[in-house]
Protein backbone atom coordinates (compact mmCIF):
# COMPACT_ATOMS: atom_id res chain seq x y z
CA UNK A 1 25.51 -10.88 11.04
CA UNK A 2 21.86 -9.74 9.36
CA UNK A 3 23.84 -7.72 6.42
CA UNK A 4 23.53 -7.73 3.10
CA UNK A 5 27.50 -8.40 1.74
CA UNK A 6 28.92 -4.29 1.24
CA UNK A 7 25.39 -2.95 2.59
CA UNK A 8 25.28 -1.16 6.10
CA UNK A 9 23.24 -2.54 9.06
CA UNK A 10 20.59 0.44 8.75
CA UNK A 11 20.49 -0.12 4.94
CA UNK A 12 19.78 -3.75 5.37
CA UNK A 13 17.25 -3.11 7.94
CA UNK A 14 15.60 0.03 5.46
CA UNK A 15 15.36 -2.97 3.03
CA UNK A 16 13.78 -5.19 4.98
CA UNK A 17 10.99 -2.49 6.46
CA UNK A 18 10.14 -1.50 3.02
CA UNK A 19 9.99 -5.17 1.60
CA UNK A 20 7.56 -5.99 4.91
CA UNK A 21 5.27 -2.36 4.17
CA UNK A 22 5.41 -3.87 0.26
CA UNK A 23 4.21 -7.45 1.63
CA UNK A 24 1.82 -6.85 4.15
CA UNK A 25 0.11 -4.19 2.51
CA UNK A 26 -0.28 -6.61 -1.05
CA UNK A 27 -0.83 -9.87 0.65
CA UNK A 28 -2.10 -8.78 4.30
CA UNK A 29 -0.48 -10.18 7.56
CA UNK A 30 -1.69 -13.32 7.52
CA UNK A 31 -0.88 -14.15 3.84
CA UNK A 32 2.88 -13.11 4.61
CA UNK A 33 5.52 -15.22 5.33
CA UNK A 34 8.51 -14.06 7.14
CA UNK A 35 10.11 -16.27 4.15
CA UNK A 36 9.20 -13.75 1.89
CA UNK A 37 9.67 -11.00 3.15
CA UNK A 38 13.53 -11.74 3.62
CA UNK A 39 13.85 -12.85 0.07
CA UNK A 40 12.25 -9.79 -1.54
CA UNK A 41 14.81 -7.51 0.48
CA UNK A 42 17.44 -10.51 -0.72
CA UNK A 43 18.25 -11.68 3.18
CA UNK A 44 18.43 -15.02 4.62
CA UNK A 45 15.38 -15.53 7.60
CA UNK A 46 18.41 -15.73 10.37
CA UNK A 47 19.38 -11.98 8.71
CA UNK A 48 15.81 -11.07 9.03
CA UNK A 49 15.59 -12.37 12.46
CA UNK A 50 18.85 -10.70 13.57
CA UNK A 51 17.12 -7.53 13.08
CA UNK A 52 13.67 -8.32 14.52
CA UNK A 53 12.39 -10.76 16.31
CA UNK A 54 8.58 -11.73 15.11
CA UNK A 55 6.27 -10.95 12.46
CA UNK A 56 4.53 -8.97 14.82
CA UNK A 57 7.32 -6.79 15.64
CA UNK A 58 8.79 -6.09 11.44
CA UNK A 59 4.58 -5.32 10.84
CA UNK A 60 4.62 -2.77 13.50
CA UNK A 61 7.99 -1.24 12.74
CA UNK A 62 7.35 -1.10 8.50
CA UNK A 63 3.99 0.57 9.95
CA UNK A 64 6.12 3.13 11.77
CA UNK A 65 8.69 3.55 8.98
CA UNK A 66 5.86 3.47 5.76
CA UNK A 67 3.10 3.96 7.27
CA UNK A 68 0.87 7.28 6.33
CA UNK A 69 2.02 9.79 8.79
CA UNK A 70 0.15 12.91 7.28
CA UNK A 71 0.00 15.47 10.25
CA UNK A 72 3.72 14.97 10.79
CA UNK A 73 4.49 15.70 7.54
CA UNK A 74 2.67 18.61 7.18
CA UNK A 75 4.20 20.11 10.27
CA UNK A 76 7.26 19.63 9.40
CA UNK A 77 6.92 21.40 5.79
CA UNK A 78 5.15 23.98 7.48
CA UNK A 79 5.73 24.33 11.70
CA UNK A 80 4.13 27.99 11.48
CA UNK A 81 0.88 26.81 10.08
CA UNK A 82 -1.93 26.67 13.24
CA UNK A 83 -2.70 23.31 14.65
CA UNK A 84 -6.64 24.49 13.25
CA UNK A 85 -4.84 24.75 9.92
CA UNK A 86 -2.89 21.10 9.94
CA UNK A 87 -6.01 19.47 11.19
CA UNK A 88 -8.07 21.09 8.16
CA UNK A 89 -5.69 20.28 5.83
CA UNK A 90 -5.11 16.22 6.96
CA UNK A 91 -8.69 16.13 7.25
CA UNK A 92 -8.94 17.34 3.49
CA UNK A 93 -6.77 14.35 2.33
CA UNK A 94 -8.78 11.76 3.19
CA UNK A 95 -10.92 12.22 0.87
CA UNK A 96 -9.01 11.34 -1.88
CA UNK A 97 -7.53 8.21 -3.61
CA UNK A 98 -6.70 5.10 -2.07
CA UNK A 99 -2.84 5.12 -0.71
CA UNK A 100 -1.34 2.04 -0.58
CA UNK A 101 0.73 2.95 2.31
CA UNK A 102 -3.24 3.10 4.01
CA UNK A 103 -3.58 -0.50 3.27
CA UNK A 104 -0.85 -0.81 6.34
CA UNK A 105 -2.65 0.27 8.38
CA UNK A 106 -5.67 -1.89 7.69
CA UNK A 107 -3.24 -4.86 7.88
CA UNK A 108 -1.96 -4.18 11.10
CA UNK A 109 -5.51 -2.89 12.63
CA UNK A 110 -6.87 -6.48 11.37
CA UNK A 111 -4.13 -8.32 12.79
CA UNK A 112 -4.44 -6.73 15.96
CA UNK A 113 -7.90 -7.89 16.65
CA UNK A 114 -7.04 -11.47 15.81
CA UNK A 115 -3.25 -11.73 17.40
CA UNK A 116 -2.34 -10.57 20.59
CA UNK A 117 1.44 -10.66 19.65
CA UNK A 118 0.04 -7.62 17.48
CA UNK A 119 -2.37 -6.12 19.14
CA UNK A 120 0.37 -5.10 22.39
CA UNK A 121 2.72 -2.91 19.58
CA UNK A 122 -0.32 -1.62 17.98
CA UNK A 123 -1.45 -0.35 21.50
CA UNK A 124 1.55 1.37 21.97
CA UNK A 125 1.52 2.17 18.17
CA UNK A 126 -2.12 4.01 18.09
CA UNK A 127 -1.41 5.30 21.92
CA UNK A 128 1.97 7.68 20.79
CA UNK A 129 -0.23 8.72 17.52
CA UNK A 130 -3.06 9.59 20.05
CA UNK A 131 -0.83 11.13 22.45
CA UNK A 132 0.92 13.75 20.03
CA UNK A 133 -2.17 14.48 18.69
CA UNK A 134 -3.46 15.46 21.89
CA UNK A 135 -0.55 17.41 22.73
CA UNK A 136 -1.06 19.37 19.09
CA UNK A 137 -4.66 20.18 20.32
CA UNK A 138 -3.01 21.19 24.06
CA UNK A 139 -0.77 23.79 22.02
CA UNK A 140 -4.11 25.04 19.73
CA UNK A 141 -5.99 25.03 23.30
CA UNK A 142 -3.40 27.30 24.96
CA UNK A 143 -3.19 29.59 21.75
CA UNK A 144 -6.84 30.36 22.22
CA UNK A 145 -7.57 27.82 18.57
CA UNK A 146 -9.79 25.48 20.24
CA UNK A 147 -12.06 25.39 23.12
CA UNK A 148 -10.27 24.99 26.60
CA UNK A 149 -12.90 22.81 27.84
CA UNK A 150 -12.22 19.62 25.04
CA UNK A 151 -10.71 16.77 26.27
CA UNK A 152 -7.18 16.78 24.31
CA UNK A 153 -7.91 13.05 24.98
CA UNK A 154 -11.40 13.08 22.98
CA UNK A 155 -10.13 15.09 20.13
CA UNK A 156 -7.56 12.97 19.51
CA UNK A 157 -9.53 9.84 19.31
CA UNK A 158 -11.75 11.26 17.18
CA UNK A 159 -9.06 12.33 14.93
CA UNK A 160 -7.82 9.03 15.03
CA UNK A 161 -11.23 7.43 14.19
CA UNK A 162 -11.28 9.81 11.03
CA UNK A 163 -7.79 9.03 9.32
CA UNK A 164 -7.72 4.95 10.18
CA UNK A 165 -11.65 5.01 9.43
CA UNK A 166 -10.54 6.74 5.94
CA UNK A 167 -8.56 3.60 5.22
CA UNK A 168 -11.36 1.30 5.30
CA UNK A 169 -14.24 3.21 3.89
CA UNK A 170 -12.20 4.27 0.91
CA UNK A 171 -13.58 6.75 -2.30
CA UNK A 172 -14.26 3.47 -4.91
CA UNK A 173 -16.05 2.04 -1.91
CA UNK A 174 -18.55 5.53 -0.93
CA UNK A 175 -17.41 8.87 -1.84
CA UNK A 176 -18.39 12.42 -1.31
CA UNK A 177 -17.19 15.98 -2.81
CA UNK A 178 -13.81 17.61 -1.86
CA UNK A 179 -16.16 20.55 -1.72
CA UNK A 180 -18.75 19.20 0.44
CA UNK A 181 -16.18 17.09 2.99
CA UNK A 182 -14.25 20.36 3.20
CA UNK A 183 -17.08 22.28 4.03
CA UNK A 184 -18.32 19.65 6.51
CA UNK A 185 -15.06 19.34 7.97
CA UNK A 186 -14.61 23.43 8.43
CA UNK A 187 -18.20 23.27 10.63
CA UNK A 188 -16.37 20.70 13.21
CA UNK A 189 -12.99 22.73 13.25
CA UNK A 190 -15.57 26.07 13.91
CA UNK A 191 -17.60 23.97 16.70
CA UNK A 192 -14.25 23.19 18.36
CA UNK A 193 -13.30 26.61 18.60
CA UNK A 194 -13.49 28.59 22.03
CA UNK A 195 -16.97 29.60 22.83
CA UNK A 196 -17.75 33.45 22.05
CA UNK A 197 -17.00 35.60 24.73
CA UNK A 198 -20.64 37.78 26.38
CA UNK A 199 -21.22 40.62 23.96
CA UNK A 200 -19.46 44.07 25.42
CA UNK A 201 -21.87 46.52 26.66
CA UNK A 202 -22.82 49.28 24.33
């Protein structure tokens, strides 16, 4: 039941995550139908619903599958690189060219403030991204990279308030130089470092 004729039940369910990130991210949430989504990934609804059970529920899990997941992808090319580093370099990307897989995001933020049946997996949604955030900046606080005293907590929403902010206010709507947002963006990392020590005596 759910499967696509000679397809696998985690093929079938692939298909129907990307058609919903393809959908939702083109027409928005509300401008969906669950009917469409099923025929673009060439399922009945009953197949669709066999797999999840609300609109709600295939928005938040295409967001998980196709969403823009930038820090995790970085650390995984790259696990030696300092958390300092990852942050500067995910903080560097937003400043380019609209990503379609941001417009997912967008969707799903949207619908959250207008649908409660969205708003409860987006909690838990944004709450994991803010809690393995914060557990990147306990690491960089423990390796002497940031400044003890932050709130892992803080840091993280700010973080957060950066990349999903970067989805809204995108570069054809405002835009600044790579140079000058990198430069900008190197003075926070700096201020969030561990305050200098008292000068040794001479």
């Amino acid at each position: 039941m759910g499967r696509i004729a000679g397809v696998s039940a985690a093929e079938t369910r692939e298909r129907l995550l990307r058609a919903a990130a393809d959908s939702f991210a083109e027409r928005g949430y509300d401008g969906t139908r669950v009917a469409d989504i099923a025929a673009a990934a060439g399922v009945s609804n009953g197949a669709l619903y066999a797999h999840f059970g609300s609109k709600a529920e295939l928005l938040v899990a295409a967001l998980r599958a196709h969403g823009r997941h930038l820090l995790a992808s970085l650390f995984v090319c790259d696990p030696g690189r300092s958390v300092t580093e990852l942050l500067l370099a995910v903080g560097r990307t937003l400043n380019r060219g609209r990503d379609p897989r941001g417009d997912l995001i967008v969707e799903a933020l949207v619908a959250a403030r207008r649908d409660e049946d969205v708003a409860g997996p987006m909690r838990d949604y944004v709450g994991e991204r803010a809690g393995w955030i914060a557990d990147l900046v306990r690491v960089a606080q423990a390796g002497g990279e940031l400044d003890g005293g932050l709130s892992p907590e803080a840091v993280a929403h700010f973080c957060l308030l950066l990349g999903m902010g970067s989805a809204l206010v995108t570069p054809d709507l405002h835009g600044v130089g790579d140079e000058e947002w990198g430069a900008l963006l190197s003075r926070i990392v700096t201020a969030l470092a561990p305050p200098a020590g008292p000068p040794e005596p001479g």
